[in-house]
N, C-alpha and C. Protein backbone atom coordinates (compact mmCIF):
# COMPACT_ATOMS: atom_id res chain seq x y z
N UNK A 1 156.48 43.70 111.95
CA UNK A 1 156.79 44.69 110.94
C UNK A 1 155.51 45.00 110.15
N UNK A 2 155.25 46.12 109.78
CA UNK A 2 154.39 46.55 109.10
C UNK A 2 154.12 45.98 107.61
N UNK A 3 152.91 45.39 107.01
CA UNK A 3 152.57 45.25 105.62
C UNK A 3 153.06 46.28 104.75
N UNK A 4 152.78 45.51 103.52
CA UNK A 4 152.71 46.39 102.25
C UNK A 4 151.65 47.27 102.27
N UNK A 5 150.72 46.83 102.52
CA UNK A 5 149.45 47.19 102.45
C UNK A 5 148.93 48.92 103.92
N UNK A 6 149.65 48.60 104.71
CA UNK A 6 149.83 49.36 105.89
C UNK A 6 151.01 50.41 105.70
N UNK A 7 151.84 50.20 105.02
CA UNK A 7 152.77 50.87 104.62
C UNK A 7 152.50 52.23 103.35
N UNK A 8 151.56 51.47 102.63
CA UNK A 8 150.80 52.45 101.42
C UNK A 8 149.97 53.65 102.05
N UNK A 9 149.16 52.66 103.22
CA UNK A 9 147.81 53.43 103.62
C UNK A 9 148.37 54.58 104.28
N UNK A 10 150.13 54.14 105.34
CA UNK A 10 150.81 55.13 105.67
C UNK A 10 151.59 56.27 104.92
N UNK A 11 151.66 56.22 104.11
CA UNK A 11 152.45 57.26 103.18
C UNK A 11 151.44 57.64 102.70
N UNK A 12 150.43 57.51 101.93
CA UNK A 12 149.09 58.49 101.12
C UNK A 12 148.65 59.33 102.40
N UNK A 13 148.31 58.53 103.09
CA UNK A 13 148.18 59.51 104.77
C UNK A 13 148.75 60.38 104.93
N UNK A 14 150.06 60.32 105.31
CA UNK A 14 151.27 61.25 105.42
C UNK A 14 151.22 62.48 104.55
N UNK A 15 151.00 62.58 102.68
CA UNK A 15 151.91 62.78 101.70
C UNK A 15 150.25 63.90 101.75
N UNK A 16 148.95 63.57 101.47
CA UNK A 16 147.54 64.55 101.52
C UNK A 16 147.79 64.71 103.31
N UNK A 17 148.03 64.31 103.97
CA UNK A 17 148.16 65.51 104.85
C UNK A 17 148.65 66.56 104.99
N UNK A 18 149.86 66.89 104.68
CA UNK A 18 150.83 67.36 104.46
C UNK A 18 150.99 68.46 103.57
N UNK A 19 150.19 67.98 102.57
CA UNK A 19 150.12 68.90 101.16
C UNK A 19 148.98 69.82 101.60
N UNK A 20 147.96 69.53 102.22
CA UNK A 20 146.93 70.67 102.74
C UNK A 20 146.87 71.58 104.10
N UNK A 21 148.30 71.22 104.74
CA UNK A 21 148.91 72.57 105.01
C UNK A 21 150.06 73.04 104.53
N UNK A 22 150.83 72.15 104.05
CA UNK A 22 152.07 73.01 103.17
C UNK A 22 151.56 73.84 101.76
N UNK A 23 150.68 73.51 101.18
CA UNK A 23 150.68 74.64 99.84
C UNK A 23 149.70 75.86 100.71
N UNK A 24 148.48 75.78 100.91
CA UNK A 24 148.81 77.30 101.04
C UNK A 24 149.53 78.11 102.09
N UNK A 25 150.00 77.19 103.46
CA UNK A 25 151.29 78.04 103.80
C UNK A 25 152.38 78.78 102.98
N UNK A 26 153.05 77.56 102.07
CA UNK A 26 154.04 77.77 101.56
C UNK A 26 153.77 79.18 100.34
N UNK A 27 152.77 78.64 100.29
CA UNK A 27 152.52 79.95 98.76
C UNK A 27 152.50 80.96 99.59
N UNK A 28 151.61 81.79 100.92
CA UNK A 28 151.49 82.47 101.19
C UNK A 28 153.06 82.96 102.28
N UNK A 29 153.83 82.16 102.74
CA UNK A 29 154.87 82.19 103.56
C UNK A 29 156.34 82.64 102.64
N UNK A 30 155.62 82.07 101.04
CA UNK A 30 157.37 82.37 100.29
C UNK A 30 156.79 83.58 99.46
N UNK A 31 155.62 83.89 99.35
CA UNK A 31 155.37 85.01 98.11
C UNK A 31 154.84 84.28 96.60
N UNK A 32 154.85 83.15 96.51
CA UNK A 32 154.95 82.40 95.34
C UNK A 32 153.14 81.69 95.48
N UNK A 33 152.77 81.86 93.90
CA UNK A 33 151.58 81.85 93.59
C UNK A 33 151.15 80.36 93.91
N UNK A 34 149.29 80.32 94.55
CA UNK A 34 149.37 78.60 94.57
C UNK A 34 149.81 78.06 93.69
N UNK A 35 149.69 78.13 92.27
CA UNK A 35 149.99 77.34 91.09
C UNK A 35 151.60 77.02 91.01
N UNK A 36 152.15 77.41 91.45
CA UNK A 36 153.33 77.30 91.70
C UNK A 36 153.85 76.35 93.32
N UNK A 37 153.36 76.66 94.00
CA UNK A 37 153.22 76.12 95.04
C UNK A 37 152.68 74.82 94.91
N UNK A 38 151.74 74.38 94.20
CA UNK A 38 151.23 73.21 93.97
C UNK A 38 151.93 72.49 92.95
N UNK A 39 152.64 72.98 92.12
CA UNK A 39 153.32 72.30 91.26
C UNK A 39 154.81 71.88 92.11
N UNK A 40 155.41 72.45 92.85
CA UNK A 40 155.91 72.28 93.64
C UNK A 40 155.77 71.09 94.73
N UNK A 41 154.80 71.22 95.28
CA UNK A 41 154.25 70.40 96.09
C UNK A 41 153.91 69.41 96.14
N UNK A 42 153.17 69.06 94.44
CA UNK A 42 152.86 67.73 94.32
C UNK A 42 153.92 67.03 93.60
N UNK A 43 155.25 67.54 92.90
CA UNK A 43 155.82 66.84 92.48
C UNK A 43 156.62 66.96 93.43
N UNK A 44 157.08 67.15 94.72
CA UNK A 44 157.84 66.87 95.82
C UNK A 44 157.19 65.63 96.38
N UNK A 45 156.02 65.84 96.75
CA UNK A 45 155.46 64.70 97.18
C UNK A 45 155.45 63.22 96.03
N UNK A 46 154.98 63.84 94.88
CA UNK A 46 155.25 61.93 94.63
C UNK A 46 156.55 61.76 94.65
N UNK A 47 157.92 62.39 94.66
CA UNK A 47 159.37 62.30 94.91
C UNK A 47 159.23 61.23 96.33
N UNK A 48 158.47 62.18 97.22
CA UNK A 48 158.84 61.84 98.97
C UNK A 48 157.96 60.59 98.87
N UNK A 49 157.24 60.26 98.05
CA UNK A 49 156.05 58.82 98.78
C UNK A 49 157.06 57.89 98.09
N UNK A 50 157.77 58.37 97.16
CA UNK A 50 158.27 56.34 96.59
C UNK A 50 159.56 56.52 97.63
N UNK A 51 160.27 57.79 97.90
CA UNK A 51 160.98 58.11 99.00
C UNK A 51 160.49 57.05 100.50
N UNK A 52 159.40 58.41 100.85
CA UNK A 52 159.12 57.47 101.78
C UNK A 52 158.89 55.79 101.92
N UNK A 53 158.41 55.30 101.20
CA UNK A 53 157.90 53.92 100.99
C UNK A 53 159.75 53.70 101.34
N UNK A 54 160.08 53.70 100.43
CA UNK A 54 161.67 52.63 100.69
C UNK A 54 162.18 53.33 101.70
N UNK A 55 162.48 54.30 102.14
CA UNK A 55 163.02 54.71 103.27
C UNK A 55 162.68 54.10 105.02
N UNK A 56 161.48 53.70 104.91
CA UNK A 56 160.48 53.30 105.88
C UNK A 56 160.66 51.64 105.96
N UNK A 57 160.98 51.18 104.50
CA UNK A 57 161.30 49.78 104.31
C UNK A 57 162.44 49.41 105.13
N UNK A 58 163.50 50.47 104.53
CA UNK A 58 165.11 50.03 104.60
C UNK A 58 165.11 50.29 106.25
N UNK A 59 164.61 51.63 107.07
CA UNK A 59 164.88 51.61 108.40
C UNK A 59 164.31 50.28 109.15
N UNK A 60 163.20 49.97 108.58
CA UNK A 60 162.46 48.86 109.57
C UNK A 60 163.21 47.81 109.52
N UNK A 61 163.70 47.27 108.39
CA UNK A 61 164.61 46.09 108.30
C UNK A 61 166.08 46.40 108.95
N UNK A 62 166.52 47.47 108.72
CA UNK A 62 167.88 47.88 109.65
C UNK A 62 167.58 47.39 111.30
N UNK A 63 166.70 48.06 111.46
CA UNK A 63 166.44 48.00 113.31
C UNK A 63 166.06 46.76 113.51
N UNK A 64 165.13 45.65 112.57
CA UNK A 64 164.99 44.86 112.94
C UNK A 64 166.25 44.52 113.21
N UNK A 65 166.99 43.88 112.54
CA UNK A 65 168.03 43.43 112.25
C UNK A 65 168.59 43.34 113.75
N UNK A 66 169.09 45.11 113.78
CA UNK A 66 170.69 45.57 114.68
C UNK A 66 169.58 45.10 116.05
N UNK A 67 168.25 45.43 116.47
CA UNK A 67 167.34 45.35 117.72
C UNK A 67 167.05 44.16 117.72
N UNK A 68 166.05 43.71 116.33
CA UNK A 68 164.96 42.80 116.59
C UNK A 68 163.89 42.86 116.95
N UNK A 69 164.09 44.61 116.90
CA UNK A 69 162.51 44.99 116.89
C UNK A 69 161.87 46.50 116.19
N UNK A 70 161.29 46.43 115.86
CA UNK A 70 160.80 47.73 114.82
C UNK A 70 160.41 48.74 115.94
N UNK A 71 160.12 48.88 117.01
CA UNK A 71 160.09 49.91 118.26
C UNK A 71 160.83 50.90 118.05
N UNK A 72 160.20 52.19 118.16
CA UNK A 72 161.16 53.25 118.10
C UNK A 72 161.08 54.30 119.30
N UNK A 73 162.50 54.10 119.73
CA UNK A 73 162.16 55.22 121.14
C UNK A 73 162.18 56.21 120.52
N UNK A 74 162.35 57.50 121.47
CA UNK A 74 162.41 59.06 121.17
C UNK A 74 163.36 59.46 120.38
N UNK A 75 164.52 59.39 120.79
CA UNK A 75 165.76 59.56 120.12
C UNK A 75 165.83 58.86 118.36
N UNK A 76 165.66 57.70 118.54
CA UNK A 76 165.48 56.97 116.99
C UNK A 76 164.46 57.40 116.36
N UNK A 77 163.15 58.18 116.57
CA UNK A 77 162.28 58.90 116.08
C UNK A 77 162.94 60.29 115.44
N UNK A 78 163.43 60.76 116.18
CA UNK A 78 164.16 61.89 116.10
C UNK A 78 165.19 61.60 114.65
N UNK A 79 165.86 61.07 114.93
CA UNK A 79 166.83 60.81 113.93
C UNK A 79 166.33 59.93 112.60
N UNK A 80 165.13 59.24 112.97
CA UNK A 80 164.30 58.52 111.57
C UNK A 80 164.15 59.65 110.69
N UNK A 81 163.37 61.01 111.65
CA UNK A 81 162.76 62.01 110.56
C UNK A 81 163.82 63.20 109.65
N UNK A 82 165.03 63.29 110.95
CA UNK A 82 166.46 63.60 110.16
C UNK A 82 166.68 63.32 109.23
N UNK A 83 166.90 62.01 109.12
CA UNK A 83 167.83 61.07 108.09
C UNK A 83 166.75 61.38 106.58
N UNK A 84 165.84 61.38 106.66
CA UNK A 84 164.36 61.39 106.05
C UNK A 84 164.27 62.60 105.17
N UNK A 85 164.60 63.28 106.06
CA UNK A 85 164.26 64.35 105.19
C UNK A 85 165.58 65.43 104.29
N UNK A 86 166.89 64.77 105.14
CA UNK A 86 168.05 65.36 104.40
C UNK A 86 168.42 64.33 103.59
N UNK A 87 168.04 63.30 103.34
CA UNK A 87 168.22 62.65 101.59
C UNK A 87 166.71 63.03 100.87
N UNK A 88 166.10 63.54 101.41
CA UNK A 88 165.12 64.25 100.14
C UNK A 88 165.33 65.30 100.29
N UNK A 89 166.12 66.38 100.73
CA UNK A 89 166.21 67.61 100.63
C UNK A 89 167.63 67.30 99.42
N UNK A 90 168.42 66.69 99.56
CA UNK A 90 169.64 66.21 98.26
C UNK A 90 169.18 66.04 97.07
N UNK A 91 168.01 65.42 96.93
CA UNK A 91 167.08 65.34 95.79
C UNK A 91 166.15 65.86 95.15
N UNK A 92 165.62 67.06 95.51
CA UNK A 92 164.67 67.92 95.52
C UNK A 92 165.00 69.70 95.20
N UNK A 93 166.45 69.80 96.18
CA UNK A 93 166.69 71.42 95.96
C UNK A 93 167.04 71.50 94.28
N UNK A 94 167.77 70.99 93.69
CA UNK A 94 168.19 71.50 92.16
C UNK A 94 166.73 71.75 91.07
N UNK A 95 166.09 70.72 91.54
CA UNK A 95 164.45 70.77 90.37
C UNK A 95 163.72 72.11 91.27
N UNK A 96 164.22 72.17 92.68
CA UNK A 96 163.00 73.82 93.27
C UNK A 96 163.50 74.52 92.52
N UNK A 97 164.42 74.76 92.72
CA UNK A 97 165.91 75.77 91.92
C UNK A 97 165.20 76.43 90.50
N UNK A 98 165.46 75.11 89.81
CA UNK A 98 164.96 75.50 88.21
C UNK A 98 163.98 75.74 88.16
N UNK A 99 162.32 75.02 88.46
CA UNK A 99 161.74 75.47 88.36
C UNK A 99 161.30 76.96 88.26
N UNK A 100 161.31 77.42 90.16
CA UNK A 100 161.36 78.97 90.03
C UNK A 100 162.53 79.99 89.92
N UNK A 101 163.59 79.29 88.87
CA UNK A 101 164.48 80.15 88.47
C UNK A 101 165.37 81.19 89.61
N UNK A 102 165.69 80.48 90.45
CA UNK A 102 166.27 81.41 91.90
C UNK A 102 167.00 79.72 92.08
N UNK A 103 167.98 80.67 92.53
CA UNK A 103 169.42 80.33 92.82
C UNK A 103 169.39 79.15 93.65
N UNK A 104 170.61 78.24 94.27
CA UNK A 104 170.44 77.08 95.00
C UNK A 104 170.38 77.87 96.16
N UNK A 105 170.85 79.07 96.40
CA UNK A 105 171.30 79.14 97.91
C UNK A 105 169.53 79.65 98.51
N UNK A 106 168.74 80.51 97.20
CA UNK A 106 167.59 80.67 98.01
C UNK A 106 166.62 79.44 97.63
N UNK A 107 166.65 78.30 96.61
CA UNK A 107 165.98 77.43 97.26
C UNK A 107 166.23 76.34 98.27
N UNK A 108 167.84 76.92 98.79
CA UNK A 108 168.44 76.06 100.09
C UNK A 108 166.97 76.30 100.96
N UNK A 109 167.21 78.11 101.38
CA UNK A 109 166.58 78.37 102.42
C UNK A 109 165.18 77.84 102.49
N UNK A 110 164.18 78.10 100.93
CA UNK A 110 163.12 77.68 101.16
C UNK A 110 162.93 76.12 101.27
N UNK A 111 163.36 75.02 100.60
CA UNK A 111 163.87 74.01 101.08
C UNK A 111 164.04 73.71 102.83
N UNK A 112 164.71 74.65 103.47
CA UNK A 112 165.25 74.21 105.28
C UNK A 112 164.13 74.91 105.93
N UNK A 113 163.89 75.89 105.01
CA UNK A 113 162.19 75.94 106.35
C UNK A 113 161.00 75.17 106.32
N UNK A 114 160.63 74.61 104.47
CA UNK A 114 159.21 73.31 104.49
C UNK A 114 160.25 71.89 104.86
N UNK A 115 161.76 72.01 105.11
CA UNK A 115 162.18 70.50 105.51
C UNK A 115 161.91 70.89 107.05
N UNK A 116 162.06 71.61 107.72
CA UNK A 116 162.01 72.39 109.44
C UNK A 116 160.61 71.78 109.49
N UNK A 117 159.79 72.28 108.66
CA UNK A 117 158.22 71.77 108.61
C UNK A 117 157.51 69.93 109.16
N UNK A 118 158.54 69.52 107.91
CA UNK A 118 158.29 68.06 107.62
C UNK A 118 159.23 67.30 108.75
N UNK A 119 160.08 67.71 109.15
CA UNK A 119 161.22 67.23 110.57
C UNK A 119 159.87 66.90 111.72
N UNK A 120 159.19 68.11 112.24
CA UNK A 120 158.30 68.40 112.99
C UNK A 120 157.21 67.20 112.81
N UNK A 121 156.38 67.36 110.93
CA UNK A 121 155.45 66.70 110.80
C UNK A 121 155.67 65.46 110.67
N UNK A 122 156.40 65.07 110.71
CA UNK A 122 156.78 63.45 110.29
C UNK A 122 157.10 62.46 111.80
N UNK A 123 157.51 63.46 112.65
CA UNK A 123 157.66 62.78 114.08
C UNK A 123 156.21 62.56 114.47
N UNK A 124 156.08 63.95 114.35
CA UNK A 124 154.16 63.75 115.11
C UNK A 124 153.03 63.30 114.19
N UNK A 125 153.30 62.98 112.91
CA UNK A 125 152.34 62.32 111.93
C UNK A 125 153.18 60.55 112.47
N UNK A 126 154.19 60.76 112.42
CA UNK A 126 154.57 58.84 112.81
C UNK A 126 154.53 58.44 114.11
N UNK A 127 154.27 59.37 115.19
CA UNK A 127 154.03 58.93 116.54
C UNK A 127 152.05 58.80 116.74
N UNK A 128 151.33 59.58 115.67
CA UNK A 128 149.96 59.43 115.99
C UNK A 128 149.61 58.22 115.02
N UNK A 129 150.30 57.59 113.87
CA UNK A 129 150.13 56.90 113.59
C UNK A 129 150.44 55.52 114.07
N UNK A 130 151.47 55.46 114.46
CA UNK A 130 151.63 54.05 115.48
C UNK A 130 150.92 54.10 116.69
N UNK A 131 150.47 55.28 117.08
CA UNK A 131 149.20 55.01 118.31
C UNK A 131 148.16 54.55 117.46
N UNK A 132 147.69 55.36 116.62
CA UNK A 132 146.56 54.70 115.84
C UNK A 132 146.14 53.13 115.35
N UNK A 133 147.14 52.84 114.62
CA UNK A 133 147.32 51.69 113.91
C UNK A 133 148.59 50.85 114.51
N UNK A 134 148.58 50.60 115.70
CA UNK A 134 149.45 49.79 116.52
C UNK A 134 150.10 48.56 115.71
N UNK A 135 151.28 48.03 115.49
CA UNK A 135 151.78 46.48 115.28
C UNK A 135 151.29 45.62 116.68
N UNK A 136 151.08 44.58 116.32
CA UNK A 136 150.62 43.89 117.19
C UNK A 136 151.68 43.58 118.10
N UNK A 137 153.02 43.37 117.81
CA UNK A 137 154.36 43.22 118.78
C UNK A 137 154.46 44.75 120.05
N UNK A 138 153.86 45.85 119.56
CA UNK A 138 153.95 46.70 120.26
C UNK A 138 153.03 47.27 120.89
N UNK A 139 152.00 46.93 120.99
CA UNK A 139 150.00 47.20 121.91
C UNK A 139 150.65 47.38 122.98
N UNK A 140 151.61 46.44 123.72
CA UNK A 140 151.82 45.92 124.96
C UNK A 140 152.77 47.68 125.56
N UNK A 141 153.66 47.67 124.40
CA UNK A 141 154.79 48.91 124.74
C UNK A 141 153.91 50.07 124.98
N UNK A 142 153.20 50.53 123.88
CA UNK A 142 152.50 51.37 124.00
C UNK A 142 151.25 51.98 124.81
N UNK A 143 150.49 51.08 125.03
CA UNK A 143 149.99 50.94 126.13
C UNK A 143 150.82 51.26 127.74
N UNK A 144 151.81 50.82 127.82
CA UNK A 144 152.44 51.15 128.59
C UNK A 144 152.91 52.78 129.08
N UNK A 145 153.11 52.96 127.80
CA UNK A 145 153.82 54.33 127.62
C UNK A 145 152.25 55.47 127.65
N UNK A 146 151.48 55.54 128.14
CA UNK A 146 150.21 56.33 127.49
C UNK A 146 150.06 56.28 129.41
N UNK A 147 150.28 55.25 129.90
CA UNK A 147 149.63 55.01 131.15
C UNK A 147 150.08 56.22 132.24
């Protein structure tokens, strides 16, 4: 299982990656000024990093558990970044909302297209990161899987 320490380095990773293509997409994709976009952005993100951090906790200890092993095939990848991102989309649409003063239903939408975003980035930011920074229980899997 992954450190504390590996776990941090993974989410700051994640959270400035992320933010330097989502704000000026997003500003330029919704009509809405960077300053807005960034205020947006960065208070989504420190939302999603203490998010992420326990979310990342609670799955690893689940799978240990039900598996016994923190390995994640395709399918459980798939559904890690699901689960991930529709309890921070529960937490997040009412403060988009107010902020820019537009309704829940249009910060549903803008909400389901940067969550469409993060679905995408979070598989392929957590599949290049476990190639990167391998657990030592899994060199062997992975390696395998590359061959």
């Amino acid at each position: 299982m992954r450190t504390s320490s590996d776990r941090i380095r993974h989410t700051i990773l994640f959270e400035l990656v992320s933010l330097a293509i989502v704000l000026p997409a997003g500003s330029w994709l919704f009509g809405i000024r960077l300053e807005q976009m960034g205020v947006i952005g960065i208070g989504s993100s420190i939302v999603a990093t203490a998010w992420n951090y326990l979310y990342n906790l609670g799955f690893d200890h689940l799978m240990q558990w039900r598996t016994g092993s923190v390995a994640k095939s395709l399918p459980v990848r798939v559904a890690h970044a699901i689960l991930f991102e529709a309890g921070l989309l529960i937490v997040l649409l009412p403060a988009i909302a107010w902020y820019l003063g537009i309704s829940l239903i249009d910060a549903f939408i803008m909400d389901i297209a940067i969550a469409g975003f993060y679905v995408v980035y979070a598989f392929v930011f957590n599949l290049a990161y476990d190639r990167i920074f391998p657990l030592p229980e899994t060199r062997g899997a992975l390696a395998g899987a590359t061959a």
